[in-house]
Protein backbone atom coordinates (compact mmCIF):
# COMPACT_ATOMS: atom_id res chain seq x y z
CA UNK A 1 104.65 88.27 130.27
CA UNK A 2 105.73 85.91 127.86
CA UNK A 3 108.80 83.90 128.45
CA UNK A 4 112.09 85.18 127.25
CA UNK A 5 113.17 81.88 125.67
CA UNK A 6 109.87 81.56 123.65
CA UNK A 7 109.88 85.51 122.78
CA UNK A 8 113.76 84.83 121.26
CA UNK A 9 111.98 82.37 119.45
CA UNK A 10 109.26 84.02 117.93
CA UNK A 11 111.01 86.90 116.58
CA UNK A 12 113.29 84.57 115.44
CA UNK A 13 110.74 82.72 113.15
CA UNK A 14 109.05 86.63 111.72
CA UNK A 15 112.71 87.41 110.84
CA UNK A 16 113.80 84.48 109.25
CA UNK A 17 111.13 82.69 107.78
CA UNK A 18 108.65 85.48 107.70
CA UNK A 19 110.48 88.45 106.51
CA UNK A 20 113.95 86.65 105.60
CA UNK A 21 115.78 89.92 106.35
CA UNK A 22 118.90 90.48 104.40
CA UNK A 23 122.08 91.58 105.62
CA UNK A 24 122.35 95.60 104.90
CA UNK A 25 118.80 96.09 104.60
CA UNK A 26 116.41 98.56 106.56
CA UNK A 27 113.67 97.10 108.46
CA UNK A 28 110.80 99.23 109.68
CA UNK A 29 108.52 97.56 112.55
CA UNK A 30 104.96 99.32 113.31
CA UNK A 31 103.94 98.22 116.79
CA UNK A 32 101.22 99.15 119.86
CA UNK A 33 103.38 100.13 123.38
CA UNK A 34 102.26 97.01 124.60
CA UNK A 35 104.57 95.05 122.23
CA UNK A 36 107.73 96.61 123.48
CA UNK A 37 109.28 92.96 124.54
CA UNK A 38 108.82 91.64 121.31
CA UNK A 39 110.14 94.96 119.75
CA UNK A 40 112.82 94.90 121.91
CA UNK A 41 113.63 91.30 120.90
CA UNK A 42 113.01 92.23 116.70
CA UNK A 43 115.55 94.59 116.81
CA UNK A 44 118.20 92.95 119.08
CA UNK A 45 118.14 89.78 116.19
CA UNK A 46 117.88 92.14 113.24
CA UNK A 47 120.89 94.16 114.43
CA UNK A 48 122.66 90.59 114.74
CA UNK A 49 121.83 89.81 111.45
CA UNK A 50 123.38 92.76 109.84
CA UNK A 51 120.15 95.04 109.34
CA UNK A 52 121.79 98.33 108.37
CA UNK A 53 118.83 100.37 110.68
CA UNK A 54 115.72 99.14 112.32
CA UNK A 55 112.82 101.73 112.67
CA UNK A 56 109.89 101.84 114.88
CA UNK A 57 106.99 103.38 114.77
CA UNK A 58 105.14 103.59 118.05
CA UNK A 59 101.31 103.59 118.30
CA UNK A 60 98.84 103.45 120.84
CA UNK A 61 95.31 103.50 120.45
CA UNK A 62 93.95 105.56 123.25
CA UNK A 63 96.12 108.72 121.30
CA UNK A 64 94.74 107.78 118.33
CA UNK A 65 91.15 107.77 119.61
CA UNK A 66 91.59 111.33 120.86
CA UNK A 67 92.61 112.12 117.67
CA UNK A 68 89.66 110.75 115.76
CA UNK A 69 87.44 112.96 118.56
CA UNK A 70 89.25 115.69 118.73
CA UNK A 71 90.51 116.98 114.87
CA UNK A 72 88.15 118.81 112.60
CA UNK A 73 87.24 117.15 109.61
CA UNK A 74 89.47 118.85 107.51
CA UNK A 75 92.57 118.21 109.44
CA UNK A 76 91.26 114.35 109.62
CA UNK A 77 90.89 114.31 105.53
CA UNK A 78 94.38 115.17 104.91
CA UNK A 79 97.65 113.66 105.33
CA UNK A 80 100.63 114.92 106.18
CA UNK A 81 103.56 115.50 103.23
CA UNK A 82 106.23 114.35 105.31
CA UNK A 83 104.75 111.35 106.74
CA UNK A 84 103.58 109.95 103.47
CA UNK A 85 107.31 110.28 102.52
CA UNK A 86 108.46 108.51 105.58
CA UNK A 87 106.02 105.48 104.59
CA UNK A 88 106.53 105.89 100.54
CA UNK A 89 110.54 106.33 101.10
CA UNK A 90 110.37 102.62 103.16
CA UNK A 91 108.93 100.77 100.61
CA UNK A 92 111.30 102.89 98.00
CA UNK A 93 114.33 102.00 99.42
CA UNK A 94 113.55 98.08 99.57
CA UNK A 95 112.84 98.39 103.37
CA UNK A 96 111.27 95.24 104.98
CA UNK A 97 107.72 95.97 107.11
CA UNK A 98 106.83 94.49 110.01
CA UNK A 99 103.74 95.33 111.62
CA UNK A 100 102.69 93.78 114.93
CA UNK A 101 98.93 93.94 116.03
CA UNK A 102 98.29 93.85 119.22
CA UNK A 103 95.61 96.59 120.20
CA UNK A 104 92.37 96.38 121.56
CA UNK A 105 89.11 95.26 119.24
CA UNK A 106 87.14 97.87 121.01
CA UNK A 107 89.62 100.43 120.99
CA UNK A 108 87.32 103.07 118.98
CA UNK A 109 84.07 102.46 120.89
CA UNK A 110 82.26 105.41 120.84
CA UNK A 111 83.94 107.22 117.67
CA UNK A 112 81.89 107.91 114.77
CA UNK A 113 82.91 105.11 112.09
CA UNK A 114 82.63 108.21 109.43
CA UNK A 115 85.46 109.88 110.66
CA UNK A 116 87.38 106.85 111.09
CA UNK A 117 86.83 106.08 107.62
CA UNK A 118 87.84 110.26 106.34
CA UNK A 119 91.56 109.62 108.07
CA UNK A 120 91.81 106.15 106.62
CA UNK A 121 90.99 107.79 102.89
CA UNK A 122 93.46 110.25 103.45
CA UNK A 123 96.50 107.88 104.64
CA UNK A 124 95.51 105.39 101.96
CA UNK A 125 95.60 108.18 99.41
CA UNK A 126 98.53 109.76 100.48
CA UNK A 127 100.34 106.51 100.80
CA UNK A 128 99.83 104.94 97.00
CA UNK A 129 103.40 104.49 96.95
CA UNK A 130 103.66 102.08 99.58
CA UNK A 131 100.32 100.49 98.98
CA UNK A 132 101.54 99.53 95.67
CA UNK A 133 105.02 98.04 96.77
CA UNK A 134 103.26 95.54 99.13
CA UNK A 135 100.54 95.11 96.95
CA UNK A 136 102.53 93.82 94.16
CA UNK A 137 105.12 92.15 96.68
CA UNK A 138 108.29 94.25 95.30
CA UNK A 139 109.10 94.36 99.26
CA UNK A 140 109.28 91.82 101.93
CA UNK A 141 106.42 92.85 104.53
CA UNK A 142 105.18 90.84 107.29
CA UNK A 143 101.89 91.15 109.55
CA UNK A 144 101.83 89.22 113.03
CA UNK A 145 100.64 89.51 116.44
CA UNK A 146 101.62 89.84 120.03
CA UNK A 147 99.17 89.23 122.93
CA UNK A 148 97.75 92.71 124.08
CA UNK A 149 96.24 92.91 127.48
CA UNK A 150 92.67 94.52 126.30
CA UNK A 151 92.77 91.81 123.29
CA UNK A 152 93.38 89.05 125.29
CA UNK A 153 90.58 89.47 127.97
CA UNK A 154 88.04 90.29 124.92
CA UNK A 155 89.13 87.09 123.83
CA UNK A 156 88.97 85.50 126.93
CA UNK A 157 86.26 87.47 129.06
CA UNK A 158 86.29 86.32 132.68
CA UNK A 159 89.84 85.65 133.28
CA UNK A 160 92.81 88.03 135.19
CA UNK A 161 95.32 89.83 132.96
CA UNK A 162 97.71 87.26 133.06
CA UNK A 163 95.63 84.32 132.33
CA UNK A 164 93.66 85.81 129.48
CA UNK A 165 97.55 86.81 127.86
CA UNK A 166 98.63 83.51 129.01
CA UNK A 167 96.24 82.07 126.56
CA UNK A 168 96.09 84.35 123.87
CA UNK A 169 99.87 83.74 123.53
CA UNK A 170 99.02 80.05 123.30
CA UNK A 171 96.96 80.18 120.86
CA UNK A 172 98.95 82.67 118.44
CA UNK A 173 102.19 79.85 119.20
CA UNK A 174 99.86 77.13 117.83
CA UNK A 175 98.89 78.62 114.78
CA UNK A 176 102.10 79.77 113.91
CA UNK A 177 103.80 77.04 114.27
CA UNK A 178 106.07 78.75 116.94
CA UNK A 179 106.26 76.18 119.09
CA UNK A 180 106.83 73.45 116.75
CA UNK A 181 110.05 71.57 117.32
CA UNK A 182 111.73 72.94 114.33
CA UNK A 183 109.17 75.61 113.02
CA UNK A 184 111.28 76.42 109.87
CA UNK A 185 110.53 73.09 108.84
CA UNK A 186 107.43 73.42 109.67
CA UNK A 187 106.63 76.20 107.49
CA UNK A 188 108.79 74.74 104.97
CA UNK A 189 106.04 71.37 105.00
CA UNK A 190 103.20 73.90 105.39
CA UNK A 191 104.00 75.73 101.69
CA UNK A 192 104.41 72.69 100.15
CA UNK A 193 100.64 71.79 101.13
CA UNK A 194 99.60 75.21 100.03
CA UNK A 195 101.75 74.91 96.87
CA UNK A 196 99.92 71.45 95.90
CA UNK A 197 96.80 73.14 96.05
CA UNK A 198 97.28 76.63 94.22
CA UNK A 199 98.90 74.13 91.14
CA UNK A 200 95.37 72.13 90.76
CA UNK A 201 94.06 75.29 91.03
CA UNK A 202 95.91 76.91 88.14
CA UNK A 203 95.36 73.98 85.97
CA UNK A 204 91.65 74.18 85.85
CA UNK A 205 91.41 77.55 84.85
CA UNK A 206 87.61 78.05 86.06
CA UNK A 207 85.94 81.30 84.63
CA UNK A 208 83.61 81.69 88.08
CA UNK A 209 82.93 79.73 91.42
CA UNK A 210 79.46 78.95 93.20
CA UNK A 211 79.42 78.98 96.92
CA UNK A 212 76.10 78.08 98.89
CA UNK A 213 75.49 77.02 102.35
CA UNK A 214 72.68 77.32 104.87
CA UNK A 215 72.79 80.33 106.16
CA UNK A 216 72.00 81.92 103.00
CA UNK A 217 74.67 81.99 100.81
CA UNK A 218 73.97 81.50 97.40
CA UNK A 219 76.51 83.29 95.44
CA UNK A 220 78.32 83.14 91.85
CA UNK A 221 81.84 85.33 91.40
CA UNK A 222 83.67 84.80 87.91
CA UNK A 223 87.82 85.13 87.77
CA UNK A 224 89.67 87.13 85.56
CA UNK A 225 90.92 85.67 82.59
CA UNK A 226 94.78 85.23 83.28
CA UNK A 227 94.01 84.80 86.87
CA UNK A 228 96.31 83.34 89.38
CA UNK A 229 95.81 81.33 92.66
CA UNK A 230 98.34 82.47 94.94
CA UNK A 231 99.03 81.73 98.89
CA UNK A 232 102.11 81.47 101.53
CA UNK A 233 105.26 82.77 100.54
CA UNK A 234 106.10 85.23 98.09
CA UNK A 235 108.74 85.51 95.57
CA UNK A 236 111.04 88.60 95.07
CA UNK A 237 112.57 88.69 91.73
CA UNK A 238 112.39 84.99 91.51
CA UNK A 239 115.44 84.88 94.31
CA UNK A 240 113.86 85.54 98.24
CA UNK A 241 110.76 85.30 99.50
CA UNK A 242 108.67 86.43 102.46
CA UNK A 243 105.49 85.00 104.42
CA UNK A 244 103.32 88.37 104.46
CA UNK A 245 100.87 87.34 107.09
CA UNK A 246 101.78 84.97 110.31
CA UNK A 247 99.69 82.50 110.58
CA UNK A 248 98.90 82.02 106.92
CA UNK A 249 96.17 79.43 105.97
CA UNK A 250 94.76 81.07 102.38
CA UNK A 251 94.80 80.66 98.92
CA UNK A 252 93.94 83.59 96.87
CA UNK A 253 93.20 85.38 93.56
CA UNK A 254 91.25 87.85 91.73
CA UNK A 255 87.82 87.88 91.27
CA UNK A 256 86.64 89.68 88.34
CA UNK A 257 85.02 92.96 89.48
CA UNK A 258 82.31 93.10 87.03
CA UNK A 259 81.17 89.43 87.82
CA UNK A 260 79.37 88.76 90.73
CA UNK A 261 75.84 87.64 91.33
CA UNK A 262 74.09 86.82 94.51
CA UNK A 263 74.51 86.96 98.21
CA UNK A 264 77.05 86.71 100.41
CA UNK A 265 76.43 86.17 104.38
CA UNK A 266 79.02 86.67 106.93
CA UNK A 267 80.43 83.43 109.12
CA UNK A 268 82.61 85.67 111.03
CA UNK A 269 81.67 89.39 113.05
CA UNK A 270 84.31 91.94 110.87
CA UNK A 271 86.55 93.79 113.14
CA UNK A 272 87.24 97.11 111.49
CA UNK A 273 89.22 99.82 112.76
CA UNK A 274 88.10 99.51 116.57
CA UNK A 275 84.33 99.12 115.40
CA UNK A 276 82.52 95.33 115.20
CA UNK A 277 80.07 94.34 112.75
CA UNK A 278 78.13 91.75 112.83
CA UNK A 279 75.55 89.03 111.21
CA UNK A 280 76.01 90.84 107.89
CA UNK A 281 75.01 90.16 104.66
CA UNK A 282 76.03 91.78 101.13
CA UNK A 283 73.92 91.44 97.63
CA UNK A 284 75.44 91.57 94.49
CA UNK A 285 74.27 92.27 90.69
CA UNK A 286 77.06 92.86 87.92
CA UNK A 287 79.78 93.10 90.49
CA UNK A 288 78.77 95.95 92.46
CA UNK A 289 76.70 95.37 96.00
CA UNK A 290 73.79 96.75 95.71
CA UNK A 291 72.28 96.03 98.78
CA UNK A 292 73.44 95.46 102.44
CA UNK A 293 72.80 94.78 106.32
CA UNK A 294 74.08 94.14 109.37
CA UNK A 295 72.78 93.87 113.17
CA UNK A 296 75.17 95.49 114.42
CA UNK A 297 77.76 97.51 112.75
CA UNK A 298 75.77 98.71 109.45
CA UNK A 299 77.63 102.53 109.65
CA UNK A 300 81.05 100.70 109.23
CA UNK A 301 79.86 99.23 106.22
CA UNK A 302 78.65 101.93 105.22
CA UNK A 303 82.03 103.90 105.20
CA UNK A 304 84.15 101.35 103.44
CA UNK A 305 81.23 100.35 100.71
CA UNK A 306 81.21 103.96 99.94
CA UNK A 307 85.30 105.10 99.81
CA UNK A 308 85.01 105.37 96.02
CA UNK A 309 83.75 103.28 92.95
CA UNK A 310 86.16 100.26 93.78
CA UNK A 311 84.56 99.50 97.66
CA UNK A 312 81.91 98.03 96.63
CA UNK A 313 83.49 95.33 93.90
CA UNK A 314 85.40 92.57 94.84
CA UNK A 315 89.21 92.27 94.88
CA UNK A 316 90.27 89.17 96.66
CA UNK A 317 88.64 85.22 96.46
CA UNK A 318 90.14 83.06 99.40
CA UNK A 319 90.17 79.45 100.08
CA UNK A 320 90.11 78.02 104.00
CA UNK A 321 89.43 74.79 104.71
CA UNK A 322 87.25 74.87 108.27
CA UNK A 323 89.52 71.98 109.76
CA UNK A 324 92.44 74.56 109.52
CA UNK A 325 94.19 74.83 113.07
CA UNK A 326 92.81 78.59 113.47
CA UNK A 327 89.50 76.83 112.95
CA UNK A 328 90.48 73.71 114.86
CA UNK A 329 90.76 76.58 117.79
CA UNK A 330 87.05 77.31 117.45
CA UNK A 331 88.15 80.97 118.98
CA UNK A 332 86.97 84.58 117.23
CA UNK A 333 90.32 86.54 117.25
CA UNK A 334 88.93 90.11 116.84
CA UNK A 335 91.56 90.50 113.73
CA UNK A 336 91.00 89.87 110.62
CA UNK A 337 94.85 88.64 110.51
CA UNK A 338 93.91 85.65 112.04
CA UNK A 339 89.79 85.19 111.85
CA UNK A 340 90.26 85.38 108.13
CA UNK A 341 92.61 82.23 108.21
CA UNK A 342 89.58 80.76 110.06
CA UNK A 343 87.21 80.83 107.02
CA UNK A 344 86.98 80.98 103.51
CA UNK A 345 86.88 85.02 102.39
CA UNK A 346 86.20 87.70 100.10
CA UNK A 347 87.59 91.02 100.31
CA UNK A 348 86.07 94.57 99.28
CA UNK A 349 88.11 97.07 97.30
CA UNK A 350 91.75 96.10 95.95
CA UNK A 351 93.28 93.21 94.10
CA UNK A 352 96.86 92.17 94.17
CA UNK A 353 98.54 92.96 91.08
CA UNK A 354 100.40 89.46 91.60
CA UNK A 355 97.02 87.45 91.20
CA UNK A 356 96.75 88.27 87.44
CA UNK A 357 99.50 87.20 84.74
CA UNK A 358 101.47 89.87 84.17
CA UNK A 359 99.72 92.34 86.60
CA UNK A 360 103.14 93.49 88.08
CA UNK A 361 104.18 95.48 84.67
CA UNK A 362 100.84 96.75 83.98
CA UNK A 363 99.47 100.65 85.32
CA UNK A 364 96.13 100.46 87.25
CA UNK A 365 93.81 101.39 84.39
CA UNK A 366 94.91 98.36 82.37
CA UNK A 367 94.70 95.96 85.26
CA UNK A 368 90.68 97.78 86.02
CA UNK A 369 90.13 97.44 82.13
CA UNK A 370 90.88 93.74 82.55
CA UNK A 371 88.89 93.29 85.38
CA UNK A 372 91.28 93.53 88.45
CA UNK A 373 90.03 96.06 90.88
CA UNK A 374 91.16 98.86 91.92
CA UNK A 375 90.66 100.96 95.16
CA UNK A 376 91.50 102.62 98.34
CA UNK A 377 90.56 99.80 100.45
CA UNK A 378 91.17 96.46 101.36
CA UNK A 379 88.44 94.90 103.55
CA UNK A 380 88.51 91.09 103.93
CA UNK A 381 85.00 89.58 105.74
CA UNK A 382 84.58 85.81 106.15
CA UNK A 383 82.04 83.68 104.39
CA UNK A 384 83.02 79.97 105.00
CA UNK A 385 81.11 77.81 107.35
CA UNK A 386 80.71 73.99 108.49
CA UNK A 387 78.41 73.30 105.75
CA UNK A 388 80.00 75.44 102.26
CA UNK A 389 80.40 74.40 99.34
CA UNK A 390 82.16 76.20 96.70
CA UNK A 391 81.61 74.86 92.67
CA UNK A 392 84.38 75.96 90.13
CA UNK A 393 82.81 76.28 86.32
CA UNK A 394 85.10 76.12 83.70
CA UNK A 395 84.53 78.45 80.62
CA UNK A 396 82.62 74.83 78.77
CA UNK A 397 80.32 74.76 81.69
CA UNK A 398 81.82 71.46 83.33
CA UNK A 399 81.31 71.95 87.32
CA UNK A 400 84.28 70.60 89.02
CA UNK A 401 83.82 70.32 93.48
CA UNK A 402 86.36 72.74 95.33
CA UNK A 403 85.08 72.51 98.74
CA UNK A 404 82.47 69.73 100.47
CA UNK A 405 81.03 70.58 103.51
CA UNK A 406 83.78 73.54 104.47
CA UNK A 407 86.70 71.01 103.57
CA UNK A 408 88.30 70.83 99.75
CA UNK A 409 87.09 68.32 97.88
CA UNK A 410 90.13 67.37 96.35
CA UNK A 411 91.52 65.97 99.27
């Protein structure tokens, strides 16, 4: 459905400038049936650029929901050996990861979010290894999209297949720069931006940022001592670096899991695992949530807030202005990969090792006792609208603006 010329050039750009695949080196793609062209097209470059194997893993939805409906729970809680190797043994052996998303948001209407949330446990668990490696960014990995048939018309309701793909496809080439005229340089231009930023970050050194807007928000997080503001690229042992997520907008770090006060109201719906939630709110007191809601959706929360003791602390702080061009697009994605590049964020569960000074060398239990969480989960939800502003307080009490009005103020 997408034209050949503009498909050569997409994998293209996740390749190069995404994943910068080396010559001799493995590269495992996870992708939905539906993305088979752009599969197709992945490994035809990768093979030309020397990639000693290329790997798929095929998934599709519909079998997965008759798994989730069909297994006993005990079957669902538990992972098997040899597939955790398969995914451990990737990330072991330097492989890089690409996964494409491309399924539908709705694909696990009807399945109870509980037993969604036992299977996701028991991969996560099973799968340290690997969590780790991409965590830390020891291994180029790469997340991106390709325009799914079910996703497109939930994007677009109304409109034939082919339209509703059509424009889907236009939008992810906009916001990935894919149909710039030279989009390496355009990513090239884009990091530089991003770079600017994350080095005024770093050289305030806040100890905690306020956020309030109208719709509730009214929230104060504090940063880990040796924190770092990260975003865009990252580096490999100082030599190569990857893009992790395509389109990118965010700049990132680690909240300090015992500091966070307040509440915290959603700007986007949260699509998790085939389930939506929506018009949610979390409250905070000394870092843990201790109270939540949601019109629609309030089971899902339920499932990640309650994984283990790390769900319900923070793990991830990201900046978004709201004139970014995912936001320019005015258009709720269904995926977090791109409605979280809409909107300033927070994320439940996990830090990244990278985002504290030194947190590469360190074992988890140093990293927890220094405030970086730690947990089975991952969940970013989107807190930045039209009207946020976000206050950084350094450790003197001097409050410096960070973002006017959804924009930064340093602009």
């Amino acid at each position: 459905m997408i034209p050949k010329q503009e498909l050569e050039r997409y994998a293209h750009m996740l390749l190069h400038v995404g994943l910068d695949l080396q010559k001799g080196q493995e590269c495992v793609i996870n992708a939905s049936l539906e993305a088979a062209p752009l599969v197709r097209e992945l490994m035809r470059q990768a093979y030309e650029m020397g990639a000693k194997d290329v790997h798929v893993n095929w998934q599709d939805a519909e079998c997965e929901k008759l798994r989730y409906l069909g297994q006993d729970e005990e079957t669902l809680s538990s992972f098997p050996d040899w597939k955790a190797e398969m995914y451990n043994g990737y990330c072991r052996r330097g492989c890089a990861y690409l996964a494409i998303t491309s399924d539908d948001p709705d694909a696990f209407a009807g399945v109870d979010a509980a037993r969604i949330a036992l299977a996701g446990r028991a991969k996560t668990a099973a799968t340290q290894e690997a969590v780790n490696c991409r965590m830390s960014g020891t291994a180029p990995w790469l997340v991106a999209g390709y325009p799914g048939v079910k996703w497109a018309q939930k994007v677009f309701p109304g409109l034939s297949e082919q339209e509703a793909v059509d424009k889907l496809w236009d939008a992810i080439a906009f916001v990935t720069r894919a149909r710039q005229d030279d989009p390496d340089a355009a990513w090239k231009a884009h990091q530089a931006a991003l770079d600017r930023r994350k080095a005024w970050l770093n050289a305030q050194h806040f100890t905690a940022m306020h956020y309030a807007a109208s719709n509730g928000t009214d929230f104060t997080v504090g940063l880990v001592d040796r924190h770092i503001w990260d975003g865009g690229c990252v580096t490999i042992e100082g030599k190569r670096s990857f893009i992790p997520n395509m389109p990118t907008e965010e700049i990132f770090s680690a909240p300090d899991r015992r500091r966070a006060e307040g509440t915290l109201v959603s700007a986007l719906p949260l699509s998790y695992n085939g389930s939506l939630v929506s018009d949610f709110r979390f409250t905070f007191q000394d870092g843990r949530v201790v109270d939540y809601d949601a019109r629609t959706g309030k089971d899902v929360l339920r499932g990640i807030l309650t994984t283990d003791e790390g769900a319900c602390r923070l793990g991830e702080i990201a900046l978004i202005p709201a004139d970014s061009p995912l936001a320019q697009l005015g258009l709720l994605f269904y995926s977090t990969l791109y409605d979280e590049n809409a909107s300033c964020h927070f994320a439940l569960g996990r830090s990244y090792p990278s985002c504290y000074e030194g947190g590469e060398s360190m074992n988890q239990e140093a990293l927890v006792q220094a405030g970086v969480n730690d947990s089975l989960v991952h969940v970013d939800f989107m807190v930045g609208t039209r009207d946020l502003s976000i206050t950084g307080i350094r450790a003197d009490g001097t409050e410096v603006p960070v973002f006017a009005h959804g924009v930064w103020a340093i602009d």
